[in-house]
Protein backbone atom coordinates (compact mmCIF):
# COMPACT_ATOMS: atom_id res chain seq x y z
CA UNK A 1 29.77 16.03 12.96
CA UNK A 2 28.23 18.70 15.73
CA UNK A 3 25.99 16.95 18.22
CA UNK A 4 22.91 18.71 16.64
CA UNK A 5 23.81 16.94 12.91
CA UNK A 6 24.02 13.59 15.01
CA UNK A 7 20.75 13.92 16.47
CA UNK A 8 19.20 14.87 13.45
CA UNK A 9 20.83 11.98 11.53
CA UNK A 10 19.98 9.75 15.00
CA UNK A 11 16.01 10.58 14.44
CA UNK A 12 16.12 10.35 10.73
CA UNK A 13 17.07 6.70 11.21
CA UNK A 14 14.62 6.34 13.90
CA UNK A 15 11.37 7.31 12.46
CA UNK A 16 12.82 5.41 8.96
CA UNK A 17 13.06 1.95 10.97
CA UNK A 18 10.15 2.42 13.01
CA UNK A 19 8.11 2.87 9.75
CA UNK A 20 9.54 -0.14 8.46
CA UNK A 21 8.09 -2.15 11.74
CA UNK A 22 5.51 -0.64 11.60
CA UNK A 23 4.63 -1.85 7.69
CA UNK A 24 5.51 -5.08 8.22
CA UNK A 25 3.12 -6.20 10.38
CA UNK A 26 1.31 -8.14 8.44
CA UNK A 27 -2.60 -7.12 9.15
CA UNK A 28 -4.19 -9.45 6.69
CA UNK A 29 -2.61 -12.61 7.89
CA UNK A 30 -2.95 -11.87 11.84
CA UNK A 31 -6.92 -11.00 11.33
CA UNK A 32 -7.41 -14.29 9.18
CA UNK A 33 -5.90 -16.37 11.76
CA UNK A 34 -7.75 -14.86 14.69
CA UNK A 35 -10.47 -14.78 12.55
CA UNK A 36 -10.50 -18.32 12.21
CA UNK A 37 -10.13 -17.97 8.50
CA UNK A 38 -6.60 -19.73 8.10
CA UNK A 39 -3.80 -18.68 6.75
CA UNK A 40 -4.26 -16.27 3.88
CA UNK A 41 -1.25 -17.51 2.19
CA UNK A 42 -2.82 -20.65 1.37
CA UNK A 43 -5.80 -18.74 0.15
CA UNK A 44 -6.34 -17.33 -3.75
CA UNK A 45 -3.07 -15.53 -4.68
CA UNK A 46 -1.38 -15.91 -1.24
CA UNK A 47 -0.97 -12.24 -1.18
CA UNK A 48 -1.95 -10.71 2.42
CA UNK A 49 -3.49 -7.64 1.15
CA UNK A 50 -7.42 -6.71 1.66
CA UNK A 51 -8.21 -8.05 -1.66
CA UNK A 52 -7.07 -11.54 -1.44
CA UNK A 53 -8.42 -11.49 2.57
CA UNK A 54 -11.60 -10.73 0.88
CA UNK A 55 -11.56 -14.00 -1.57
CA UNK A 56 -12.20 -15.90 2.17
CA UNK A 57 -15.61 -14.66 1.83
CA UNK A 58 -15.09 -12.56 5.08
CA UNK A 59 -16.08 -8.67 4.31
CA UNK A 60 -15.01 -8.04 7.81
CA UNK A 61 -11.61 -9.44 8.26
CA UNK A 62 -11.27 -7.53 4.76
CA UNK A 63 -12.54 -4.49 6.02
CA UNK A 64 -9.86 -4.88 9.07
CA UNK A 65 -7.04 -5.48 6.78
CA UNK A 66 -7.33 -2.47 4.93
CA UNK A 67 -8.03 -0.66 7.86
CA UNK A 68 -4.59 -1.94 9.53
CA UNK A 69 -2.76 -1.85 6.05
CA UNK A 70 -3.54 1.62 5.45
CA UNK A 71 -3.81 2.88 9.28
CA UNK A 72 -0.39 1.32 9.61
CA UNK A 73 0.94 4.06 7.03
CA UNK A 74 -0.48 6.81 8.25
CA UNK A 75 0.58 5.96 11.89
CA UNK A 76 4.61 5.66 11.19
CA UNK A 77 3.71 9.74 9.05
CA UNK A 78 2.12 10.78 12.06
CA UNK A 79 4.63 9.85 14.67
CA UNK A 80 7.30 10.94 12.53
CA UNK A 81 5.66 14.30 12.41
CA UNK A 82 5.57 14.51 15.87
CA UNK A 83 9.38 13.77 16.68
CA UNK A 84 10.61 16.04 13.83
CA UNK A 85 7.99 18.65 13.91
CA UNK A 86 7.05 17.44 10.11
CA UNK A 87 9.94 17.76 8.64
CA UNK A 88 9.54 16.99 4.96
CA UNK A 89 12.50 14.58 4.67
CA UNK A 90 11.87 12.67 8.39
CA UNK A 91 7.98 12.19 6.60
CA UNK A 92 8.87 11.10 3.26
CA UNK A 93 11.14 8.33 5.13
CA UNK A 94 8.73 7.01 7.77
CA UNK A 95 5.93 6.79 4.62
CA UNK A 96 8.68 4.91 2.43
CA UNK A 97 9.84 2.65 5.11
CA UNK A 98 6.31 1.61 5.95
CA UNK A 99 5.52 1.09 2.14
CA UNK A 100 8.45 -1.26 2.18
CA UNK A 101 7.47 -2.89 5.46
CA UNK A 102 4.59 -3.89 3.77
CA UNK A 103 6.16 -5.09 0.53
CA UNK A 104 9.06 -7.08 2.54
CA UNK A 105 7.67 -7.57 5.98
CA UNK A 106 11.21 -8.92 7.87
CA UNK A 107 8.49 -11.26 9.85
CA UNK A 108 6.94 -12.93 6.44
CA UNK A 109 10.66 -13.82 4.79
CA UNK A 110 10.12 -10.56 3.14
CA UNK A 111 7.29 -11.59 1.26
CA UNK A 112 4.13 -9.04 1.55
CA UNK A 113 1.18 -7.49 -0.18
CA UNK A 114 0.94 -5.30 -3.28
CA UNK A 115 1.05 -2.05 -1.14
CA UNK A 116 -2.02 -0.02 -2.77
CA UNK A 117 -3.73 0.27 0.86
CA UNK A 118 -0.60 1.47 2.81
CA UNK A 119 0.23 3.78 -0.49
CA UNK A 120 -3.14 5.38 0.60
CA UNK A 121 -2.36 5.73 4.26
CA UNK A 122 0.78 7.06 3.72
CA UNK A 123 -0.01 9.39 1.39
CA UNK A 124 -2.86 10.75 3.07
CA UNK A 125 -1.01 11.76 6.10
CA UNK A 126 1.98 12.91 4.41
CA UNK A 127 0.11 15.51 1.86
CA UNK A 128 -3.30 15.28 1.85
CA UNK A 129 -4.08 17.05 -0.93
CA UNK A 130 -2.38 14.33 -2.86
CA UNK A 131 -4.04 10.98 -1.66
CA UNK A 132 -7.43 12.67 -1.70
CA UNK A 133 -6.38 13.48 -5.18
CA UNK A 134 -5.08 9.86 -5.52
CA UNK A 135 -8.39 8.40 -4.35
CA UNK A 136 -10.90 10.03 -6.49
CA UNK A 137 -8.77 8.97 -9.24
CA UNK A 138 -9.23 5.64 -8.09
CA UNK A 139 -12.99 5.78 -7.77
CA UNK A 140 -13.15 7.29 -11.13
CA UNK A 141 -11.42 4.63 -12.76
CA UNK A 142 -13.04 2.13 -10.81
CA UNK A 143 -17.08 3.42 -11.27
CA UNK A 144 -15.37 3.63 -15.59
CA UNK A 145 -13.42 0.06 -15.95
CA UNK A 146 -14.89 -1.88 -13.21
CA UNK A 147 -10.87 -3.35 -12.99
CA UNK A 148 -9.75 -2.43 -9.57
CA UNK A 149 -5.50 -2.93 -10.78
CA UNK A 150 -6.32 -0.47 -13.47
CA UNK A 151 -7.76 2.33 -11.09
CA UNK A 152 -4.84 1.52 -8.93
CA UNK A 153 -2.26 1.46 -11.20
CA UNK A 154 -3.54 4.51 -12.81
CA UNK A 155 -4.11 6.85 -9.19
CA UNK A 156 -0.31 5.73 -8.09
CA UNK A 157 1.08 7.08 -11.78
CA UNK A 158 -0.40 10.31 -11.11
CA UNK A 159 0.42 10.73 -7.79
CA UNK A 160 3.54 11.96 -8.37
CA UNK A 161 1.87 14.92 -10.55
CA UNK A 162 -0.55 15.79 -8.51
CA UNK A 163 2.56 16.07 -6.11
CA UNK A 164 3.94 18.49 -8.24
CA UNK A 165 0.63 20.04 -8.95
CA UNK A 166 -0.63 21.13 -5.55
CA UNK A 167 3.48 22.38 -4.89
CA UNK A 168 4.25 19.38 -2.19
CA UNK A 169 7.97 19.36 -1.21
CA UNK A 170 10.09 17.87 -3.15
CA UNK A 171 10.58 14.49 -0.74
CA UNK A 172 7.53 14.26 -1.01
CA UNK A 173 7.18 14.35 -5.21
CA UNK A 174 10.00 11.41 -4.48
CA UNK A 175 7.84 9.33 -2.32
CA UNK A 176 5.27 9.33 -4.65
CA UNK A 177 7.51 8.18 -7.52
CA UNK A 178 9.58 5.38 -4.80
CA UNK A 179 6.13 4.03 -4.47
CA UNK A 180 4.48 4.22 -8.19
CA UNK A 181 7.58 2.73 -9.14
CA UNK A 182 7.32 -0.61 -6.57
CA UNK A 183 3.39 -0.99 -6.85
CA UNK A 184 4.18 -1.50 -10.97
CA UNK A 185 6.57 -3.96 -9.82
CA UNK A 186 3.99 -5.69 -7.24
CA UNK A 187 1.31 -5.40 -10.19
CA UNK A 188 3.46 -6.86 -13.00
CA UNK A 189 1.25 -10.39 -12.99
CA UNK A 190 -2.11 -7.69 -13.32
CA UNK A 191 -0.43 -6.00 -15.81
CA UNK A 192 0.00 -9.02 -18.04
CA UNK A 193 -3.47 -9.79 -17.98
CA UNK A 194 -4.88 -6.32 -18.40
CA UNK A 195 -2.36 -6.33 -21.75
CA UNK A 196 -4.37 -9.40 -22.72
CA UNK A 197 -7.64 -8.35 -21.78
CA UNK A 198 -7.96 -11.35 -18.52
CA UNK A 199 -7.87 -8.93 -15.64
CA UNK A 200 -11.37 -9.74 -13.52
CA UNK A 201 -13.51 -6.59 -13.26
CA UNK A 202 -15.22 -5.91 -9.62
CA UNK A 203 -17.80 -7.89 -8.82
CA UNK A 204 -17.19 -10.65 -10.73
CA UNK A 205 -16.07 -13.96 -9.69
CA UNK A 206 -13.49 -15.26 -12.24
CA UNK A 207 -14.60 -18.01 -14.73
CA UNK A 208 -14.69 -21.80 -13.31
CA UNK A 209 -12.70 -23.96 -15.02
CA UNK A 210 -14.38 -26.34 -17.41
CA UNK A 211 -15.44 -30.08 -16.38
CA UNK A 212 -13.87 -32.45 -17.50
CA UNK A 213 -15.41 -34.60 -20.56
CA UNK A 214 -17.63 -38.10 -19.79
């Protein structure tokens, strides 16, 4: 291997782990714990993500999270652009290696959040086009159902079309399909309960559970 090849291969793993770092820090836990909210593992579903932050009753530590979750994404894209001149390949494996961070953050045992945030962030600095695409699906679904997991679930499925659509290379079509494919996997408990019709719609507090009998 020519010392060109080894640099190239050299930066490819660079901008791959430093994505990974990069996802992993876990946003939603460091802003309830300055916060002064807790831990948000002991809180709702123990996920870290924005949604679960939000179940703390803080809008703002929320509002942080998904900022960091998503800016996190878009930061390991945008630095990788910069050291490889936006390579396709170099982009599609910061933006996959920050999903993951945030999936299996090395500093949480490998336990994270659901990834939906840092899918946007990602996305949107990798191929625009695509996560604006991805959002308004989102929003459409979301103003329709009222179920957040559904407008998710349905704007990551499509992603990888409207990859193919607006003629993104083909790393990143792949991204899009690494990620659909592990947000299903994150969402399989949502799933369930959309199949049986329990999934809470926006806005709505889920039922209390009964009292018990004098």
């Amino acid at each position: 291997m020519d010392s060109l090849a080894q640099a190239a291969v050299m930066t490819l793993g660079l901008v791959t782990a430093g994505g990974y770092l990069l996802g992993s820090i876990p946003f939603g836990l460091i802003a309830t714990r300055l916060g002064g909210a807790g831990d948000i593992r002991e809180v709702g579903s123990g996920n870290i993500g924005a949604t679960n932050v939000l179940r703390t009753g803080r809008k703002d530590l929320a509002a942080l999270t998904l900022i960091g979750d998503s800016g996190k994404g878009a930061l390991a894209v945008l630095l990788a652009g910069l050291l490889t001149n936006w390579t396709p390949l170099a982009i599609a494996l910061a933006a996959g290696a920050a999903f993951t961070g945030h999936l299996f953050p090395v500093w949480l045992k490998f336990r994270g959040g659901k990834g939906v945030a840092t899918f946007y962030g990602t996305l949107l600095a990798a191929a625009w086009p695509v996560g604006l695409l991805a959002a308004v699906t989102w929003l459409a679904m979301a103003a329709l159902f009222r179920i957040s997991s559904l407008a998710a679930l349905t704007a990551v499925a499509l992603a990888p079309l409207f990859s193919l659509a607006t003629e993104q290379p083909h790393p990143v079509t792949v991204l899009c399909v690494f990620m659909a494919v592990l947000v299903f996997i994150r969402h399989r408990d949502n799933i369930g309960r959309l199949i049986k019709g329990q999934e809470p719609r926006i806005g709505k507090k889920p039922p209390a559970p009964p009292e018990p009998s004098a």
